[in-house]
C-alpha atoms as a PDB file:
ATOM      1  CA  UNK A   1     -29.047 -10.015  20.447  1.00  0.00           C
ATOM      2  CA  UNK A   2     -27.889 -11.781  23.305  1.00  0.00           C
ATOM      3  CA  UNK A   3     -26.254  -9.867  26.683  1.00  0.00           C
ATOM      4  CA  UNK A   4     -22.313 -11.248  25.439  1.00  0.00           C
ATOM      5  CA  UNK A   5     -22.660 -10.489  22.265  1.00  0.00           C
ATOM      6  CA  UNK A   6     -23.551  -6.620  22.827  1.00  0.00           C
ATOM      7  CA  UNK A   7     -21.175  -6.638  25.633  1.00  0.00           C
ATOM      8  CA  UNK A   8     -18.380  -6.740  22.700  1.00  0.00           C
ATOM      9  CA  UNK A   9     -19.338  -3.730  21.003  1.00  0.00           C
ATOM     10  CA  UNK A  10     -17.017  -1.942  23.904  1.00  0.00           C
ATOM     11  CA  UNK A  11     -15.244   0.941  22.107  1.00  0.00           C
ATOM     12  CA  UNK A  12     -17.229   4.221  21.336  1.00  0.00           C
ATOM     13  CA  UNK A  13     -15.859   5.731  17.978  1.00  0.00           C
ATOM     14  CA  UNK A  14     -16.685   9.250  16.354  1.00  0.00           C
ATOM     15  CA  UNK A  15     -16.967   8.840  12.500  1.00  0.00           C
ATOM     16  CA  UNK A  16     -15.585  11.946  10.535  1.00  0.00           C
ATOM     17  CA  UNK A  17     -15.960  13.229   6.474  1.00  0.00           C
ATOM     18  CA  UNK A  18     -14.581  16.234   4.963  1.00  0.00           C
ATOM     19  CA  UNK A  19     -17.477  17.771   2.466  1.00  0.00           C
ATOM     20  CA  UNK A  20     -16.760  19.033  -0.464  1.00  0.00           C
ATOM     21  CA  UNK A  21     -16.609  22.882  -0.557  1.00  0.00           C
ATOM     22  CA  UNK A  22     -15.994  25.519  -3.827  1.00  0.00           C
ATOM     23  CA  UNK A  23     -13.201  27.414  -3.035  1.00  0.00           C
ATOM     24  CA  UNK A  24     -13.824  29.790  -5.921  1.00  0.00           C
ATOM     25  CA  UNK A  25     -11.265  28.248  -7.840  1.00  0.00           C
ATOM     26  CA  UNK A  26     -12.537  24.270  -7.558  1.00  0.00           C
ATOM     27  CA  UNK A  27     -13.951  22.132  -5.443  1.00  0.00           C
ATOM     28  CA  UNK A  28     -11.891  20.419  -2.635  1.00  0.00           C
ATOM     29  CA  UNK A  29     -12.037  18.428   0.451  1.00  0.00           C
ATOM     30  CA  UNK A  30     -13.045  20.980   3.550  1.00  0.00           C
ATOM     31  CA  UNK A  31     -12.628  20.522   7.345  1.00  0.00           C
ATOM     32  CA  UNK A  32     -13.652  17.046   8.024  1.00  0.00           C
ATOM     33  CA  UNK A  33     -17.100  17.485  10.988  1.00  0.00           C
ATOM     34  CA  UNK A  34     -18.160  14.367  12.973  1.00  0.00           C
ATOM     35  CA  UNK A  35     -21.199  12.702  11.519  1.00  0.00           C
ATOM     36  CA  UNK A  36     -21.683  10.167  14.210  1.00  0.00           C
ATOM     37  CA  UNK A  37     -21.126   7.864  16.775  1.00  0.00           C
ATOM     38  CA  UNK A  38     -21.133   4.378  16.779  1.00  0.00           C
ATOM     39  CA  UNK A  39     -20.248   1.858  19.284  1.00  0.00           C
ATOM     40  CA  UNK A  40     -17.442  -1.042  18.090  1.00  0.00           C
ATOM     41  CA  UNK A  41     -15.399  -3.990  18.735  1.00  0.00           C
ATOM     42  CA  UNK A  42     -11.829  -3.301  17.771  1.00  0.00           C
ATOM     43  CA  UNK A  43      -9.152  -5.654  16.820  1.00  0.00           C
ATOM     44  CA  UNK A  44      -5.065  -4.321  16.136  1.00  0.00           C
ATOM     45  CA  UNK A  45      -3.630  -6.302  13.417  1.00  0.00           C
ATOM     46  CA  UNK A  46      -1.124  -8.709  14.908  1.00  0.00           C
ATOM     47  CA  UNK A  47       2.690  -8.609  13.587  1.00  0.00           C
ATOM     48  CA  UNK A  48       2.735 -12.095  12.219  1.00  0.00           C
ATOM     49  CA  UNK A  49      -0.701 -10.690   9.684  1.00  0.00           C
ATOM     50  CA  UNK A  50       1.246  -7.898   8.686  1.00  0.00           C
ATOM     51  CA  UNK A  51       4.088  -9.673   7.831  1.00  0.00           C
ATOM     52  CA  UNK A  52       2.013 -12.250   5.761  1.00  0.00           C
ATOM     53  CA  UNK A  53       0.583  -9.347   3.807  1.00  0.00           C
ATOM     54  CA  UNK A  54       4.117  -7.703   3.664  1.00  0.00           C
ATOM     55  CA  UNK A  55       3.193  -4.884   5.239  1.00  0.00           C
ATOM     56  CA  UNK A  56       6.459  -2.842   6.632  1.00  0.00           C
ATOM     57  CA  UNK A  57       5.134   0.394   7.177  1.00  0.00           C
ATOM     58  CA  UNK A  58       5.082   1.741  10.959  1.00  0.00           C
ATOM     59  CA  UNK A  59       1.643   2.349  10.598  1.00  0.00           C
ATOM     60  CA  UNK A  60      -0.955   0.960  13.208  1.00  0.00           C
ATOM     61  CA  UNK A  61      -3.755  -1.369  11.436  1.00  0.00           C
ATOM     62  CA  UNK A  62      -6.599  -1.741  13.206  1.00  0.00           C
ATOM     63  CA  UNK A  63      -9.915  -3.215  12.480  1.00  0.00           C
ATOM     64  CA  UNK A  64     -13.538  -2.083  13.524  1.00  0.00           C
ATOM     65  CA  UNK A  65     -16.373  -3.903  14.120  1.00  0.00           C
ATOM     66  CA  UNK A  66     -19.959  -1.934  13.786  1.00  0.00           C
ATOM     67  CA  UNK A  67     -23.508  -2.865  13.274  1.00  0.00           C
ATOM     68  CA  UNK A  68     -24.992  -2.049   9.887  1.00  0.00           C
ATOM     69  CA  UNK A  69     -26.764   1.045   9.565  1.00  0.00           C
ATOM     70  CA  UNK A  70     -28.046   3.793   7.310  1.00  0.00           C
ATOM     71  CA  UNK A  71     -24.511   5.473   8.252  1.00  0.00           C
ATOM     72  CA  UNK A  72     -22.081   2.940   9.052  1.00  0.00           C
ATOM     73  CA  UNK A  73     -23.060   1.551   5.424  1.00  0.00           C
ATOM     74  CA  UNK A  74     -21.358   4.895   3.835  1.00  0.00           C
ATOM     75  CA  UNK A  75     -18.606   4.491   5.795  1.00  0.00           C
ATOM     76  CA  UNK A  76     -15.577   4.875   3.037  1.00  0.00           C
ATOM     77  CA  UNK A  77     -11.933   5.770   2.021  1.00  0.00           C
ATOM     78  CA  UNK A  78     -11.363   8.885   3.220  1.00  0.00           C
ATOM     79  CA  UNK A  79     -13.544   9.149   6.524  1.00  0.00           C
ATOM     80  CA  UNK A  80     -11.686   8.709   9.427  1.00  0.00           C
ATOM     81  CA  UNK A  81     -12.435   7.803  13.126  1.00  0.00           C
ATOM     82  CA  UNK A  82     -11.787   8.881  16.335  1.00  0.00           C
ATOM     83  CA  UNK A  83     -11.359   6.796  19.320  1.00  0.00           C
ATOM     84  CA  UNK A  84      -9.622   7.738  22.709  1.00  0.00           C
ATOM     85  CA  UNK A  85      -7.722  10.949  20.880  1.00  0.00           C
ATOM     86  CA  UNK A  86      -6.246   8.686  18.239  1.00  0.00           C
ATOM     87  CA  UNK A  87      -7.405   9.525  14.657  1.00  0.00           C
ATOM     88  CA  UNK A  88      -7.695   6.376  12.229  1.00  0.00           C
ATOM     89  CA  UNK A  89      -7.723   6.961   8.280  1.00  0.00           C
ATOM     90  CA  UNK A  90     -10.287   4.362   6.766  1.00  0.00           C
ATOM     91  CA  UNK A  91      -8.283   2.564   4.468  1.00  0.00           C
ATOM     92  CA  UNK A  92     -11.009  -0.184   3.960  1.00  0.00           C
ATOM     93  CA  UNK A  93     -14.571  -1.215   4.188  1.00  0.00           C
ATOM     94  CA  UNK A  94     -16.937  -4.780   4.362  1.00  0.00           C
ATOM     95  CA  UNK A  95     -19.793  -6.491   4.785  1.00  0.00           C
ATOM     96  CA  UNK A  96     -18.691  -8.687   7.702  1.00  0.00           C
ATOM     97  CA  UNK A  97     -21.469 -11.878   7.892  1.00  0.00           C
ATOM     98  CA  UNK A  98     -23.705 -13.515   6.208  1.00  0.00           C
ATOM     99  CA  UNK A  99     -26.653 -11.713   7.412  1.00  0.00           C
ATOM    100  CA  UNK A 100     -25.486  -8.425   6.451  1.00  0.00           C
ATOM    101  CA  UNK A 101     -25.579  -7.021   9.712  1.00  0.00           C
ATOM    102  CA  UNK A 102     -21.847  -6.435  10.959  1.00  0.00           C
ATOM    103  CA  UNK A 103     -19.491  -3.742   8.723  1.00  0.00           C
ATOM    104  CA  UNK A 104     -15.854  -4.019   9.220  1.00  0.00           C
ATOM    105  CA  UNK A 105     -14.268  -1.333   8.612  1.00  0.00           C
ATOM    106  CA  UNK A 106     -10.180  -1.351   8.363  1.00  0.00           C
ATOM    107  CA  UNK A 107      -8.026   1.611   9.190  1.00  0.00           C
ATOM    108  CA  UNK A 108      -4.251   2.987   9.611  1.00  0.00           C
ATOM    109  CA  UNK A 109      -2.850   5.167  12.486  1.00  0.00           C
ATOM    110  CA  UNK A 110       0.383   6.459  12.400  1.00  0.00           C
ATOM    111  CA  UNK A 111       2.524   6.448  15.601  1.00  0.00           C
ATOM    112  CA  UNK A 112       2.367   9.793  16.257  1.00  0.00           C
ATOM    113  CA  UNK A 113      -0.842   9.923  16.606  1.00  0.00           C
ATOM    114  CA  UNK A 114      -0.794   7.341  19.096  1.00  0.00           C
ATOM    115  CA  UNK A 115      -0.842   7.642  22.870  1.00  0.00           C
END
């Protein structure tokens, strides 16, 4: 890995999952816990994409960049992230190259969770 190339991986995120817990009656989603921390490259969907994918809701897409690993590869629907106070709901996951070695990782915010 060359100095640039881990220079964009500039954004620390906190990954989050709610376990499943019996609550006597069944079993449903609990608290979600952090499980991790990675670092990322993030990218906010322009307008213009949006609007090709007509896509009108207010929410903020944004998507995350993170190396492959033994968690980032469970990242799923569901999980959410943390970055900067902002919570994201994972919306989306992918292998991102050819070598298997990049996840992206798409995800919604809604504006008032926003700064």
């Amino acid at each position: 890995m060359t100095r640039s190339s881990a220079t964009q991986y500039d954004r620390r995120i906190s990954i989050w999952r709610s376990a499943l817990v019996d609550d006597g009656t069944a079993t449903v989603k609990g608290p979600p816990a952090e499980i991790g921390k990675r670092w990322a490259k993030k990218a906010d969907i322009s307008d213009g994409e949006r609007m090709q994918a007509a896509e009108y809701a207010q929410d903020l897409t944004t998507r995350w960049t993170v190396r492959s690993d033994s968690l980032t590869r469970t990242i799923a629907g569901g999980d959410v992230l943390q970055h900067k106070g902002v919570t994201y709901e994972v919306t989306g996951t992918k292998e991102r190259s050819e070598r298997e070695d990049e996840i992206e990782i798409t995800t919604s915010a809604r504006p008032d969770t926003l700064p």
